[in-house]
C-alpha atoms as a PDB file:
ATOM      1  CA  UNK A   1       5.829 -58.363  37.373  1.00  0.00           C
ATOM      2  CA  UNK A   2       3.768 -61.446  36.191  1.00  0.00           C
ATOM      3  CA  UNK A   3       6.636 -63.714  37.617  1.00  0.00           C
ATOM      4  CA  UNK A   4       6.236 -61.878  40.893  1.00  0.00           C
ATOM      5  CA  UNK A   5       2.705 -62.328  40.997  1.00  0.00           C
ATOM      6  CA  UNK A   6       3.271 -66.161  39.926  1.00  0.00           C
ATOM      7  CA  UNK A   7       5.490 -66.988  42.710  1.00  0.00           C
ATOM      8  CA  UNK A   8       2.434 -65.951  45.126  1.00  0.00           C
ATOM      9  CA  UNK A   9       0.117 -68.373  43.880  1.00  0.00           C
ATOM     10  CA  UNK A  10       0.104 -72.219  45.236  1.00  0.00           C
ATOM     11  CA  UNK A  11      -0.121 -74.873  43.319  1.00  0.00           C
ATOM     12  CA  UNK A  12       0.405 -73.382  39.898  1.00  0.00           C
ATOM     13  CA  UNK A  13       3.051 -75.186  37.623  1.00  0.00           C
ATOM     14  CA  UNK A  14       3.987 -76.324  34.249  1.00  0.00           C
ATOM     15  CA  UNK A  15       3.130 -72.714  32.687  1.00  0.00           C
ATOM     16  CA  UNK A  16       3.962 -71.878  29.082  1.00  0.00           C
ATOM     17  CA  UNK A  17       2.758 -69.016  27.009  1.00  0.00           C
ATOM     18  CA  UNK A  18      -0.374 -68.991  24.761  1.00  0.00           C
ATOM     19  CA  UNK A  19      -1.336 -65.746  23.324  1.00  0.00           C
ATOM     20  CA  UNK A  20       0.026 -62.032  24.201  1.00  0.00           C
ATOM     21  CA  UNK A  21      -3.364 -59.909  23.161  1.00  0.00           C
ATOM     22  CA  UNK A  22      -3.911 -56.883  23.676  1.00  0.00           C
ATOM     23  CA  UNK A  23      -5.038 -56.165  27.105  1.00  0.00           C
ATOM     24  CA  UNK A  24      -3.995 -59.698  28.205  1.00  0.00           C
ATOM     25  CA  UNK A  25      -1.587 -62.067  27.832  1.00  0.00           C
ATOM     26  CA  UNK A  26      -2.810 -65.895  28.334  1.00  0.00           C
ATOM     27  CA  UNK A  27      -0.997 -68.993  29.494  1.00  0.00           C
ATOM     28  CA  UNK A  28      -1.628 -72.536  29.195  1.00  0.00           C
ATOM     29  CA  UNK A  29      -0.600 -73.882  32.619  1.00  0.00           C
ATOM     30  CA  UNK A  30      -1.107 -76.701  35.814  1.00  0.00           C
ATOM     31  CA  UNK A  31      -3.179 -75.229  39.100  1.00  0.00           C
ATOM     32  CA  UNK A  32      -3.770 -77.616  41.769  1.00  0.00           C
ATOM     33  CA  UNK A  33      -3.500 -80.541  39.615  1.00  0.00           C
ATOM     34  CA  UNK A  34      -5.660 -79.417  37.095  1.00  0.00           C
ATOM     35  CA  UNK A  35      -5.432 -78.511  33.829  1.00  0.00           C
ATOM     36  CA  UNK A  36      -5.914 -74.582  33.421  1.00  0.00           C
ATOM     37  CA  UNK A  37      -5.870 -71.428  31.510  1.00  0.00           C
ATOM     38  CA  UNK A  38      -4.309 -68.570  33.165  1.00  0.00           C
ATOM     39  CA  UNK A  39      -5.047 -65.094  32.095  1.00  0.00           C
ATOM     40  CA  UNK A  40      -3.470 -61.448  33.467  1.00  0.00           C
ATOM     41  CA  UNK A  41      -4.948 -58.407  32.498  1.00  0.00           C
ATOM     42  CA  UNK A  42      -3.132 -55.336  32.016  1.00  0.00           C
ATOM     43  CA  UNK A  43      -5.714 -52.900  32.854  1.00  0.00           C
ATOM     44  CA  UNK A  44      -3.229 -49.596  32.074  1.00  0.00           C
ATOM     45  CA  UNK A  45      -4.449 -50.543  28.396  1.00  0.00           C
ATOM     46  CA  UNK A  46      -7.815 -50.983  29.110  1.00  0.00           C
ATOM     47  CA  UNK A  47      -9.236 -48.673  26.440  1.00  0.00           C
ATOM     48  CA  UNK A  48     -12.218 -51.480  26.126  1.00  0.00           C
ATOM     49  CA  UNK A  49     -14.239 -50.948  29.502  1.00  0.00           C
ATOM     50  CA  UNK A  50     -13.157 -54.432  30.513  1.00  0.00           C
ATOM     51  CA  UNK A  51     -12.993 -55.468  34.437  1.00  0.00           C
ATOM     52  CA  UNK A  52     -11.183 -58.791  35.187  1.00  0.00           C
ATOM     53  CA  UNK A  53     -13.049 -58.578  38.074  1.00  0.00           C
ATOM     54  CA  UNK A  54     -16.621 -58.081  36.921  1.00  0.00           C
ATOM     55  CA  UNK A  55     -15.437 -61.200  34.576  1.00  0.00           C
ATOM     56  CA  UNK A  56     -14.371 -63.156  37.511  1.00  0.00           C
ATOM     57  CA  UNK A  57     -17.366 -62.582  39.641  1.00  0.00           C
ATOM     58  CA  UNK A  58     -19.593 -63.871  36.331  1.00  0.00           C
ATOM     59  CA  UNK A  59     -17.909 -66.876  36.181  1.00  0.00           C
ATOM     60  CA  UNK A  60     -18.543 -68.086  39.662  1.00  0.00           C
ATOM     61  CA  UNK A  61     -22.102 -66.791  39.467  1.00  0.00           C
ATOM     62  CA  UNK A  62     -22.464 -68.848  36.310  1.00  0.00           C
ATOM     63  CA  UNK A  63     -20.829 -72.158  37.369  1.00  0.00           C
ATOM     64  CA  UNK A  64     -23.857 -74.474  37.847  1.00  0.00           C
ATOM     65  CA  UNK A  65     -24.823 -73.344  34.503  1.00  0.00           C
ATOM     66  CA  UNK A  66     -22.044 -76.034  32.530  1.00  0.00           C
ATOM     67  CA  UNK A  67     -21.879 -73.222  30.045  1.00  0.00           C
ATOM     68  CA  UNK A  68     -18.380 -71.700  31.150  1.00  0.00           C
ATOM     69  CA  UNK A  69     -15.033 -72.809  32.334  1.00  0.00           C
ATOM     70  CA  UNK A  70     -14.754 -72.981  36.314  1.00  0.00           C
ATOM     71  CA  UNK A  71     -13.069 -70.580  37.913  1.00  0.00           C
ATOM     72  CA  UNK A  72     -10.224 -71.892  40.035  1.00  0.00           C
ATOM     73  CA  UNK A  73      -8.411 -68.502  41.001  1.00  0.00           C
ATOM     74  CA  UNK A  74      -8.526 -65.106  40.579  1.00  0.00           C
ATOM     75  CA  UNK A  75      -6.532 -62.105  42.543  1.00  0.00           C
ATOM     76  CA  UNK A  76      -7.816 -58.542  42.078  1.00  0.00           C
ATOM     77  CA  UNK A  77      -4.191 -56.925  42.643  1.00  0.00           C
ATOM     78  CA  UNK A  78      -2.295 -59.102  39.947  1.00  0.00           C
ATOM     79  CA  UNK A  79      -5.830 -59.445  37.524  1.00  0.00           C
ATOM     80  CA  UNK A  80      -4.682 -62.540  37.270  1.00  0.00           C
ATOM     81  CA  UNK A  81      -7.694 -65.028  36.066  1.00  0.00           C
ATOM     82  CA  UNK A  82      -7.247 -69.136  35.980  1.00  0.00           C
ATOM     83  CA  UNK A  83     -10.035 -70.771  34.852  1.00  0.00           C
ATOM     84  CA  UNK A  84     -10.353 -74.773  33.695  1.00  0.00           C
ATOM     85  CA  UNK A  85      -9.408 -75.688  30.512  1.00  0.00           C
ATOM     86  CA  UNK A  86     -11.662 -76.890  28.574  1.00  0.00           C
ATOM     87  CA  UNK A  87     -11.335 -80.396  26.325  1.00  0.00           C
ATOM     88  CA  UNK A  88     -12.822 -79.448  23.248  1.00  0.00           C
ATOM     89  CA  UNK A  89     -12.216 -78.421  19.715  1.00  0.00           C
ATOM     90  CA  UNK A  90     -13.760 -74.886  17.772  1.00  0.00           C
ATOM     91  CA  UNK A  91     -16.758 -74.881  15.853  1.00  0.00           C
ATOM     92  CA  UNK A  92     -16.146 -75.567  12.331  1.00  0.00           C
ATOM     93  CA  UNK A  93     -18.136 -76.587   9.085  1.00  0.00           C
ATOM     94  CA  UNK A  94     -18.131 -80.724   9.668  1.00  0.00           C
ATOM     95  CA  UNK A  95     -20.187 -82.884   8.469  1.00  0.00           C
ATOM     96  CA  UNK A  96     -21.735 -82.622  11.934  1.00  0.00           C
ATOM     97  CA  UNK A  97     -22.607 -78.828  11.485  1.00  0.00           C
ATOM     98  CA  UNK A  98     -26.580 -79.181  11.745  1.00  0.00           C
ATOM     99  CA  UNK A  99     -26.071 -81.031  15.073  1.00  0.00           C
ATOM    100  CA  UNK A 100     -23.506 -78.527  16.466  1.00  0.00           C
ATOM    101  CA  UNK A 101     -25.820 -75.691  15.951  1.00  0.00           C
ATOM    102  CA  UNK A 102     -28.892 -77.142  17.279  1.00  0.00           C
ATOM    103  CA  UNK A 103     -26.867 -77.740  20.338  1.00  0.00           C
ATOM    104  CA  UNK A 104     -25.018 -74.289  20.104  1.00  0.00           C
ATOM    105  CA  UNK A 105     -28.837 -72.504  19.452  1.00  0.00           C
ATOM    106  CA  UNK A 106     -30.092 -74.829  23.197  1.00  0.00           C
ATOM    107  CA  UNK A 107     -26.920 -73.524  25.210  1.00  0.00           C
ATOM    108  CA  UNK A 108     -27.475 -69.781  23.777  1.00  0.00           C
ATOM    109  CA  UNK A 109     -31.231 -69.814  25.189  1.00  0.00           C
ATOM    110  CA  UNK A 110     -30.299 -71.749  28.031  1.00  0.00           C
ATOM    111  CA  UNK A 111     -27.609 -68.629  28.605  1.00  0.00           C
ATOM    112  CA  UNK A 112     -30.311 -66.058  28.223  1.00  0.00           C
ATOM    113  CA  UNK A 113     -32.986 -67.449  30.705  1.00  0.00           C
ATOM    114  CA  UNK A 114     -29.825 -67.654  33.434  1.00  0.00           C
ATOM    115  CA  UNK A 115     -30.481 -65.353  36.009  1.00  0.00           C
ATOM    116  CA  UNK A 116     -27.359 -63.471  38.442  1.00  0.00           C
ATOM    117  CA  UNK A 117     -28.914 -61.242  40.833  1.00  0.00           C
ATOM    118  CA  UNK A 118     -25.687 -59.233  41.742  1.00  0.00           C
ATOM    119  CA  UNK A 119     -24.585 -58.570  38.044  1.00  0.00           C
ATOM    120  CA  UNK A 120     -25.452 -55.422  36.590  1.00  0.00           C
ATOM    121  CA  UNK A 121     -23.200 -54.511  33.969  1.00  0.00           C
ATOM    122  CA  UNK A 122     -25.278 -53.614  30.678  1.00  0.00           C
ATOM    123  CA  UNK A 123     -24.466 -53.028  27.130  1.00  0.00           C
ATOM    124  CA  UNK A 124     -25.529 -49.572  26.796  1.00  0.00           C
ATOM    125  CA  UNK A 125     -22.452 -49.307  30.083  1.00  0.00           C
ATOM    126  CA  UNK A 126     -20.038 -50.448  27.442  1.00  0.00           C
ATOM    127  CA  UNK A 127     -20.993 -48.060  24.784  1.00  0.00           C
ATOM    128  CA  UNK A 128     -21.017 -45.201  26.690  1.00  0.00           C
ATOM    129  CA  UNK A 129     -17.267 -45.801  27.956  1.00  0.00           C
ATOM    130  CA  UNK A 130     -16.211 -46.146  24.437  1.00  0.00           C
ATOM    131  CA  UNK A 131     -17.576 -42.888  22.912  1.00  0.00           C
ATOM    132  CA  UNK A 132     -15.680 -41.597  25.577  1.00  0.00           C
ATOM    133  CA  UNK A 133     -12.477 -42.729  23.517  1.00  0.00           C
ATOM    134  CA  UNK A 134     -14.318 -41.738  19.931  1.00  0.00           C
ATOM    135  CA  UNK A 135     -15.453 -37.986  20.334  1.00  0.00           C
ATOM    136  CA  UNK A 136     -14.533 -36.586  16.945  1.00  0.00           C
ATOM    137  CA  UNK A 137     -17.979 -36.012  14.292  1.00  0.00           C
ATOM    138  CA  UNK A 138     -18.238 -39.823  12.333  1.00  0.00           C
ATOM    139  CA  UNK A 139     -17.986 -41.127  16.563  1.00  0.00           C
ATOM    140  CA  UNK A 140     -20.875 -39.676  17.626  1.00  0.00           C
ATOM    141  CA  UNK A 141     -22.884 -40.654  14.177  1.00  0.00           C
ATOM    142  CA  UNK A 142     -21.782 -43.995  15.276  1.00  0.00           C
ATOM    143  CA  UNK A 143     -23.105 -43.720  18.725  1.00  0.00           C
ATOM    144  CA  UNK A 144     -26.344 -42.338  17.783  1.00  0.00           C
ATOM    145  CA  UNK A 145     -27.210 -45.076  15.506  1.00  0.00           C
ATOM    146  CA  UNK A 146     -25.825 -47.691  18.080  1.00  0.00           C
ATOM    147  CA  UNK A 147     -27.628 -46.042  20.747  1.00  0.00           C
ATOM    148  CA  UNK A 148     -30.846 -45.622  18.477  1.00  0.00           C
ATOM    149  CA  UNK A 149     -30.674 -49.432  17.112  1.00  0.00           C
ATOM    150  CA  UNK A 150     -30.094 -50.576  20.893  1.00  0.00           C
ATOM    151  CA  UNK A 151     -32.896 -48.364  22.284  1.00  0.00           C
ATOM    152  CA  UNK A 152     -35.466 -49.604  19.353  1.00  0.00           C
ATOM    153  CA  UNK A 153     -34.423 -53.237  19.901  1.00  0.00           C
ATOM    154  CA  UNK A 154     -35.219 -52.914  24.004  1.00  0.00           C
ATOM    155  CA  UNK A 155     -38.257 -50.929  23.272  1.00  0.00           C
ATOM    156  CA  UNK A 156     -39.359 -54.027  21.589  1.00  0.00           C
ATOM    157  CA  UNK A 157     -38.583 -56.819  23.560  1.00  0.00           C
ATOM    158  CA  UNK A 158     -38.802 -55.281  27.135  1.00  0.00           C
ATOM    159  CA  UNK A 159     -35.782 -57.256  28.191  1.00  0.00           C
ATOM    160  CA  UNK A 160     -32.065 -57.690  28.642  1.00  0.00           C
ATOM    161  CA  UNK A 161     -30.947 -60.925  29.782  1.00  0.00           C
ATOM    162  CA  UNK A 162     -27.323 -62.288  30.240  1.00  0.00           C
ATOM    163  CA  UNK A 163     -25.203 -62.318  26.653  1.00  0.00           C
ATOM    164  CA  UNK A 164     -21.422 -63.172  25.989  1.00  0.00           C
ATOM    165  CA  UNK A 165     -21.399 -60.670  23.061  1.00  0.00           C
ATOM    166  CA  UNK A 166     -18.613 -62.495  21.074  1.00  0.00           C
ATOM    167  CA  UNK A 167     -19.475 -65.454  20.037  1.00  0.00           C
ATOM    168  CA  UNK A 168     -17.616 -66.125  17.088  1.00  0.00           C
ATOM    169  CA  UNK A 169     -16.387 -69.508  16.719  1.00  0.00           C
ATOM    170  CA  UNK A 170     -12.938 -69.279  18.329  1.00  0.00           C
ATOM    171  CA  UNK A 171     -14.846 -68.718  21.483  1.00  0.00           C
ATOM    172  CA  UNK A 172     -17.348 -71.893  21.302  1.00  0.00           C
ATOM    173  CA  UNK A 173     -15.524 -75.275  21.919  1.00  0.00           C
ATOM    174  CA  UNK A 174     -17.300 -78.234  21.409  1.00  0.00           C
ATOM    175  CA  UNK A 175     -16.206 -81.429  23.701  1.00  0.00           C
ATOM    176  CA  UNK A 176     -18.627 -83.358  25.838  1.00  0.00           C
ATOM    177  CA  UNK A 177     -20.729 -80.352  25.784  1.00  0.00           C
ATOM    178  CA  UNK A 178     -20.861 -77.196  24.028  1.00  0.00           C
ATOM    179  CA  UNK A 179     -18.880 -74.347  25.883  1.00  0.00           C
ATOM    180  CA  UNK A 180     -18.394 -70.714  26.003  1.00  0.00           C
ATOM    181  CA  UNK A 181     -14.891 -69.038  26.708  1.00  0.00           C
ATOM    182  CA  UNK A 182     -13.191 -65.502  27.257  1.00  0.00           C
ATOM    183  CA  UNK A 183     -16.249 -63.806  29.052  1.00  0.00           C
ATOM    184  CA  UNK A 184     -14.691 -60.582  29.219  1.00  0.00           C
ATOM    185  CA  UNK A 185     -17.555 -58.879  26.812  1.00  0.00           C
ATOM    186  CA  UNK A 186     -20.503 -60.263  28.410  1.00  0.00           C
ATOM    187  CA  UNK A 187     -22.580 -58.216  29.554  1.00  0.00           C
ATOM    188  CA  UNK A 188     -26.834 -57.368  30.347  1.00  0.00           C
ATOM    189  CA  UNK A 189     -28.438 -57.224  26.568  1.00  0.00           C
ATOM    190  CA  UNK A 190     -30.867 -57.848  24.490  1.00  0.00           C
ATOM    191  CA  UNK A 191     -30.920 -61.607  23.369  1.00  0.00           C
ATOM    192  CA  UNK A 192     -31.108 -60.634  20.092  1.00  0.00           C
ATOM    193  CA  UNK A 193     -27.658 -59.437  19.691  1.00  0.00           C
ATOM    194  CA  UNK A 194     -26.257 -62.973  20.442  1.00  0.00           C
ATOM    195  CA  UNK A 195     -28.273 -64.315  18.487  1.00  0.00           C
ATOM    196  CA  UNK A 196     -27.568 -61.617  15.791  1.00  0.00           C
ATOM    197  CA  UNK A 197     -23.395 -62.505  16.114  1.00  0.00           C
ATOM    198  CA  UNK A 198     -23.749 -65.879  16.179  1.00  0.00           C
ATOM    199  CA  UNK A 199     -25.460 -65.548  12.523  1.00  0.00           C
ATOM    200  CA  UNK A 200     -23.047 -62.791  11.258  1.00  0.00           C
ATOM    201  CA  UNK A 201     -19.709 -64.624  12.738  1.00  0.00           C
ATOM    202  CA  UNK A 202     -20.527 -68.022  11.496  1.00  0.00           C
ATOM    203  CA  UNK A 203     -21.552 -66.816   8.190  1.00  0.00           C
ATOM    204  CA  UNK A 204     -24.762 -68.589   8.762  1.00  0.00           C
ATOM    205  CA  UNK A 205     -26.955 -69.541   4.881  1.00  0.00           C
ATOM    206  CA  UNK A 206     -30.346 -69.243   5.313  1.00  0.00           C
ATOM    207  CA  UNK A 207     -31.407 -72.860   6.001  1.00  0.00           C
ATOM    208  CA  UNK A 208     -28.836 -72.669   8.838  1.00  0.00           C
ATOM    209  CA  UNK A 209     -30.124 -69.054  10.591  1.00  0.00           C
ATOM    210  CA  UNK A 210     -33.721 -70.769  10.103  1.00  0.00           C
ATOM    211  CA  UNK A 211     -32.450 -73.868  11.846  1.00  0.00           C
ATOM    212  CA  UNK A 212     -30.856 -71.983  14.691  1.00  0.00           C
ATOM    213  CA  UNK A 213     -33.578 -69.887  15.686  1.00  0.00           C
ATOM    214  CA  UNK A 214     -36.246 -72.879  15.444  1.00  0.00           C
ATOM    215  CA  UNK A 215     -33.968 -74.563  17.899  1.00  0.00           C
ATOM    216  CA  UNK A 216     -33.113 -71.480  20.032  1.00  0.00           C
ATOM    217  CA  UNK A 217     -37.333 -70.927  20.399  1.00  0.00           C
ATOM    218  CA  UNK A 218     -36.923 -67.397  18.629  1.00  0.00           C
ATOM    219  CA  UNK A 219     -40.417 -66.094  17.946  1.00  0.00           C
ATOM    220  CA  UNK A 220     -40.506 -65.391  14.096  1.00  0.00           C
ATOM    221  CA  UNK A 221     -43.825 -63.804  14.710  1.00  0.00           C
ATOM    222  CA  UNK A 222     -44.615 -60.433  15.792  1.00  0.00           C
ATOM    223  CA  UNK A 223     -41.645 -58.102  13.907  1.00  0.00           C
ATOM    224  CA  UNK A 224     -39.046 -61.167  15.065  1.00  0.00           C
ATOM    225  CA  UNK A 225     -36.943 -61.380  12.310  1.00  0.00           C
ATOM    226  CA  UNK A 226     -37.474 -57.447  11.081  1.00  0.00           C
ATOM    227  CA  UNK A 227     -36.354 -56.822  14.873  1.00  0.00           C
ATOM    228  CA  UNK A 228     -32.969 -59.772  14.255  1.00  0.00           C
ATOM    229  CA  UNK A 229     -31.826 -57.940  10.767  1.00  0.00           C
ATOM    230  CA  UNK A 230     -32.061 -54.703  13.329  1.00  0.00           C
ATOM    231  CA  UNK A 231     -29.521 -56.507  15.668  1.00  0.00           C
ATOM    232  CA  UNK A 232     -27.248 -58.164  12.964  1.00  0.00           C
ATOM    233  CA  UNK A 233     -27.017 -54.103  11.976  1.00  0.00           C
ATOM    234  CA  UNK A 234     -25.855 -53.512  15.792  1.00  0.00           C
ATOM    235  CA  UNK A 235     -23.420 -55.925  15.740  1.00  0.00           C
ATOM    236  CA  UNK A 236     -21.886 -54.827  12.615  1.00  0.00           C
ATOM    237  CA  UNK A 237     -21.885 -51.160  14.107  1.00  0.00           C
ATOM    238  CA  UNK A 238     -20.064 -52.434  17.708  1.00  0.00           C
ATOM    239  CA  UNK A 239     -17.253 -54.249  15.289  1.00  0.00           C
ATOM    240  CA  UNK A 240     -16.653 -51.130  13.856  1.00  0.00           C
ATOM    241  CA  UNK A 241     -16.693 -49.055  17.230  1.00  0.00           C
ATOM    242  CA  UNK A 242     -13.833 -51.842  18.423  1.00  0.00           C
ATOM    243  CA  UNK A 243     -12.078 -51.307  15.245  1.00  0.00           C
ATOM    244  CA  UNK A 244     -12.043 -47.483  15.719  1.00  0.00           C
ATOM    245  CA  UNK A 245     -10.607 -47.842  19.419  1.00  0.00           C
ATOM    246  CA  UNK A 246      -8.449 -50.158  18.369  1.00  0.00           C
ATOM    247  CA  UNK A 247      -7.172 -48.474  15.375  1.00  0.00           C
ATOM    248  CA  UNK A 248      -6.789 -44.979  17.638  1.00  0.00           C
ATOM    249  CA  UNK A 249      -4.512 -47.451  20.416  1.00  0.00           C
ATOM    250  CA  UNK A 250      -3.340 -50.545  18.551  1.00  0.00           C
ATOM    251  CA  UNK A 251      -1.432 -51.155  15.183  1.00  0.00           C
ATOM    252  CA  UNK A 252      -4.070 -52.965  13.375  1.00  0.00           C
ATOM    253  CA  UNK A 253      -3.432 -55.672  10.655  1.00  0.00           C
ATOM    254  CA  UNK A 254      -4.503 -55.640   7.352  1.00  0.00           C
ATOM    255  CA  UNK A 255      -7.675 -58.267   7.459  1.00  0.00           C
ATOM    256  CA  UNK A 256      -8.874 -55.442  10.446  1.00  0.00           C
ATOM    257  CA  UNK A 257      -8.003 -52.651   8.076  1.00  0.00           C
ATOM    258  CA  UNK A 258     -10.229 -54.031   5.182  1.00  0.00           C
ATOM    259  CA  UNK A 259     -13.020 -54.902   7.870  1.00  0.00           C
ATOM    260  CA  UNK A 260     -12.742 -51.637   8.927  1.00  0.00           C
ATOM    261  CA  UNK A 261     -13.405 -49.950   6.039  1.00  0.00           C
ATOM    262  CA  UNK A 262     -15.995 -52.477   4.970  1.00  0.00           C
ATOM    263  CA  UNK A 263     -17.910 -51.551   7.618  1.00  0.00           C
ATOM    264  CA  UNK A 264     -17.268 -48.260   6.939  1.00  0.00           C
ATOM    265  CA  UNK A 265     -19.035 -47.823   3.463  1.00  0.00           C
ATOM    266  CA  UNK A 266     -21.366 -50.549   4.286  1.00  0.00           C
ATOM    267  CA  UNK A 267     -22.928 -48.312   6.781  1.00  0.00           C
ATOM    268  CA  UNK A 268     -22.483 -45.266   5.083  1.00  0.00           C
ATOM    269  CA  UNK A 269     -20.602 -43.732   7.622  1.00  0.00           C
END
């Protein structure tokens, strides 16, 4: 099938496997002389409300932005996705830490005050498709306080903005400038929640999350960091929901096991 689909594509050479995931397998590969990422989505597994499509359409409206890869290709019958590839290494815990998240904190507000007119995709979207998929008693406990933690945290703010959603540090690389990959999560939220992952993924000490927000602009005042240890919360509560799903459709390893279960007690579920 993929072979098929490759054969209708000009200019694309020089491909070789990177990752087979879950719902998509990526390649590393050569598209019109330049270096690329090629990604095809197999949507009969899609138990994770994700659109290749919707990603695809993102991408280009976000290109002037120099926060994302270019997108180079994409055909809606294959789901086939080739983006740039980007020159640049993960975030990790160099000497050069401080730097890379003042410049990680710029990008993230930079991110939230981008505006796309024609995309309309929100968070609260994604949660209801997966309840769909987690029905039993402890599911809808989860959804409720999601729902309730979401709700509270809009109430609030009065805003949802653009967010990636999942930010850990595999997904920021670091070259000339600071980049964000695999968009497939993004979605309209509250900026809180990226701001909220970013803190939780990177295991953030407290000098560092007070760093971060001074050089994102977040507004301590006013409830601001009662309303952040509310989103941290939501973000631990969406792990779990994609732990459930992927626990009731996947084989799970054990580091996702122990997370799960983590979570779990953590939140007295």
């Amino acid at each position: 099938m993929l072979e098929e689909s490759l054969n209708n594509i000009d200019g694309l050479e020089s491909l070789s496997s990177i990752k087979e995931g879950l719902y998509k397998d990526t390649y590393r590969c050569v598209y019109k002389g330049r270096k690329a990422i090629l990604s095809q989505y197999r949507i009969d597994k899609n138990c994770f409300n994700l659109d290749p499509k919707r990603e695809a359409s993102l991408l280009r409206g976000i290109e002037k932005s120099n926060l994302a890869p270019d997108l180079l290709f994409y055909d809606d019958q294959s789901k086939i996705i080739i983006s740039e590839e980007i020159d640049g290494e993960i975030f990790t815990g160099s000497e050069t830490r401080e730097f890379m998240l003042s410049g990680l904190a710029k990008n993230l507000a930079t991110l939230h005050s981008y505006r796309i007119d024609s995309f309309e995709h929100t968070f609260q979207d994604s949660l209801n498709f997966y309840r769909e998929h987690i029905s039993d008693d402890r599911g809808d406990r989860i959804f409720d306080s999601a729902t309730e933690l979401y709700t509270s945290l809009y109430d609030r703010d009065g805003i949802i903005c653009l967010c990636h959603n999942d930010l850990h540090p595999e997904n920021i690389l670091i070259g000339k400038r600071i980049q964000f990959i695999d968009w497939e999560y993004a979605s309209l939220n509250v900026p809180s929640f990226d701001i909220a992952y970013v803190i939780e993924h990177f295991g953030l000490a407290e000098k560092e999350i007070m760093h971060f927000l001074s050089e994102y602009g977040f507004n301590h005042c006013d409830g601001g960091l009662e309303a952040l240890e509310l989103a941290r919360k939501l973000t631990r509560y969406t792990t779990l929901i994609w732990l459930l799903i992927l626990n009731k459709y996947y084989t799970m390893n054990s580091s996702e096991t122990k997370l799960m279960t983590s979570l779990i007690k953590e939140l007295k579920i």
